[in-house]
Protein backbone atom coordinates (compact mmCIF):
# COMPACT_ATOMS: atom_id res chain seq x y z
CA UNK A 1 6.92 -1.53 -15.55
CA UNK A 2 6.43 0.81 -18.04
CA UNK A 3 8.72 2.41 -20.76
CA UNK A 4 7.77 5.11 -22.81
CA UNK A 5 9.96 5.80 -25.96
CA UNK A 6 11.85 9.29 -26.36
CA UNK A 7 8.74 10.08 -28.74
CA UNK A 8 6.54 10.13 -25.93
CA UNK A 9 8.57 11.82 -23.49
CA UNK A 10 8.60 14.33 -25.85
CA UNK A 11 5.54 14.41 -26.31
CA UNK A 12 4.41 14.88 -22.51
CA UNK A 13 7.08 17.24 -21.83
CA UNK A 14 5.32 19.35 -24.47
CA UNK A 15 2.17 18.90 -23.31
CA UNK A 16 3.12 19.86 -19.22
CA UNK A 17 4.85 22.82 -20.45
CA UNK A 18 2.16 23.69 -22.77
CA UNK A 19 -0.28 23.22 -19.68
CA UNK A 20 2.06 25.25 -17.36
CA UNK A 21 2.37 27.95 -19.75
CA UNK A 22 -1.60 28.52 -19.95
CA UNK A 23 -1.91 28.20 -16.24
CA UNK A 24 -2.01 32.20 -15.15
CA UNK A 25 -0.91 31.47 -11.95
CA UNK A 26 2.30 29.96 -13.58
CA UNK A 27 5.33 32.80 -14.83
CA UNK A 28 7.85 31.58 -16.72
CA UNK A 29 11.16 33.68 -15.97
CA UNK A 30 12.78 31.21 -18.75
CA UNK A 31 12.38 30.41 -22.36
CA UNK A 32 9.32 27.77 -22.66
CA UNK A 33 11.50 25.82 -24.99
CA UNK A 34 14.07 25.29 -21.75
CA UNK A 35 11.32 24.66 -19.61
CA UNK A 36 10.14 21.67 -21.54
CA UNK A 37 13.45 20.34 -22.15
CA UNK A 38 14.14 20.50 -18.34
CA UNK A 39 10.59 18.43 -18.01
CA UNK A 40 12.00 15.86 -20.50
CA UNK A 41 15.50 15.55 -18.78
CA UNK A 42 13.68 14.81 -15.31
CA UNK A 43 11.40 12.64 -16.54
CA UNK A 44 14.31 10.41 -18.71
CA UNK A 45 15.82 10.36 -15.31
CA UNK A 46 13.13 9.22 -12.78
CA UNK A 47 12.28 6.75 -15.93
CA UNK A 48 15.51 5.29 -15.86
CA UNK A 49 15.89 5.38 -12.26
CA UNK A 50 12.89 3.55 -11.98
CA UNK A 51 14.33 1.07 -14.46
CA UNK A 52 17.48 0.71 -12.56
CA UNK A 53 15.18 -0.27 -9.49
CA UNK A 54 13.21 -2.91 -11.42
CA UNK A 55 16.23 -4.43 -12.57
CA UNK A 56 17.63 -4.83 -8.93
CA UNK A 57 14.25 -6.26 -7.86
CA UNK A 58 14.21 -8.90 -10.40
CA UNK A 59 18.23 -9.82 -9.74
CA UNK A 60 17.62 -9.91 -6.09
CA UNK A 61 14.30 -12.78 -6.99
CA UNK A 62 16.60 -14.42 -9.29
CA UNK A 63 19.65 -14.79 -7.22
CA UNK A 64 17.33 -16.71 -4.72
CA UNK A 65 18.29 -20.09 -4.17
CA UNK A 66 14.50 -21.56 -4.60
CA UNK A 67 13.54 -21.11 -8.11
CA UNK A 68 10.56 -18.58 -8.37
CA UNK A 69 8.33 -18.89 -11.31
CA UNK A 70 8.39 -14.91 -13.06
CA UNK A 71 4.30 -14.24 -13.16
CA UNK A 72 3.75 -16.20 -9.92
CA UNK A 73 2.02 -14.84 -6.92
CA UNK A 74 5.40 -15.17 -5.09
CA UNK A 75 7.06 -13.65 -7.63
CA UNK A 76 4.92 -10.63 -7.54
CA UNK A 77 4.80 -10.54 -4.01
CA UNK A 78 8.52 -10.91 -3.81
CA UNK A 79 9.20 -8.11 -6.47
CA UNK A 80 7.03 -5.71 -4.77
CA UNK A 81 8.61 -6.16 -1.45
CA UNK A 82 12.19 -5.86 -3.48
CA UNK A 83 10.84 -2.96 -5.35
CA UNK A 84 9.91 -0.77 -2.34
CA UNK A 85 13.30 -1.61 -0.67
CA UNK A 86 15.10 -0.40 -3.04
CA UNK A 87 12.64 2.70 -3.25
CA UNK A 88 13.04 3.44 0.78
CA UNK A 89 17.03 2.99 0.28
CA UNK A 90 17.12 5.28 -2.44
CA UNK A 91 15.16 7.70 -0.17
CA UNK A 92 16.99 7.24 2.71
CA UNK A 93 20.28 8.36 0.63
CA UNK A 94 18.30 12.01 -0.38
């Protein structure tokens, strides 16, 4: 999984709306300043969503009754099957 601290966020939310903002096929009809912030508030979110889903994954391995080893090829196996579950339920509620 990977985190990225609100430096970086910031960071890459510059950056896209830097990269937007040059594009001539892109018109802003808002301050560039709101633009990027709006970047930065949906990535926090699908970061943290993301983070939510992980963390259900990992419960649902752990709750097993067998104990699975965290690193092991079941484990990974198991978490990725977890992982997309919880990806196709989230998508199911949208």
């Amino acid at each position: 999984m990977m985190r990225l601290s609100d430096d970086r966020i910031n960071h890459l939310s510059h950056r896209i709306a830097d990269m937007l903002a040059g594009d001539e096929r892109v018109e802003f009809k808002n301050v560039h300043n709101r633009i990027r912030l709006r970047i930065k508030q949906s990535m926090s979110k699908v970061l943290k969503q993301d983070e939510e889903i992980e963390n259900r994954a990992t419960e649902k391995i752990r709750s097993l009754s067998r104990g699975v080893t965290p690193g092991s090829a079941e484990w990974d196996i198991l978490h990725r099957q977890y992982y997309e579950q919880e990806i196709e339920k989230l998508r199911s509620i949208r």
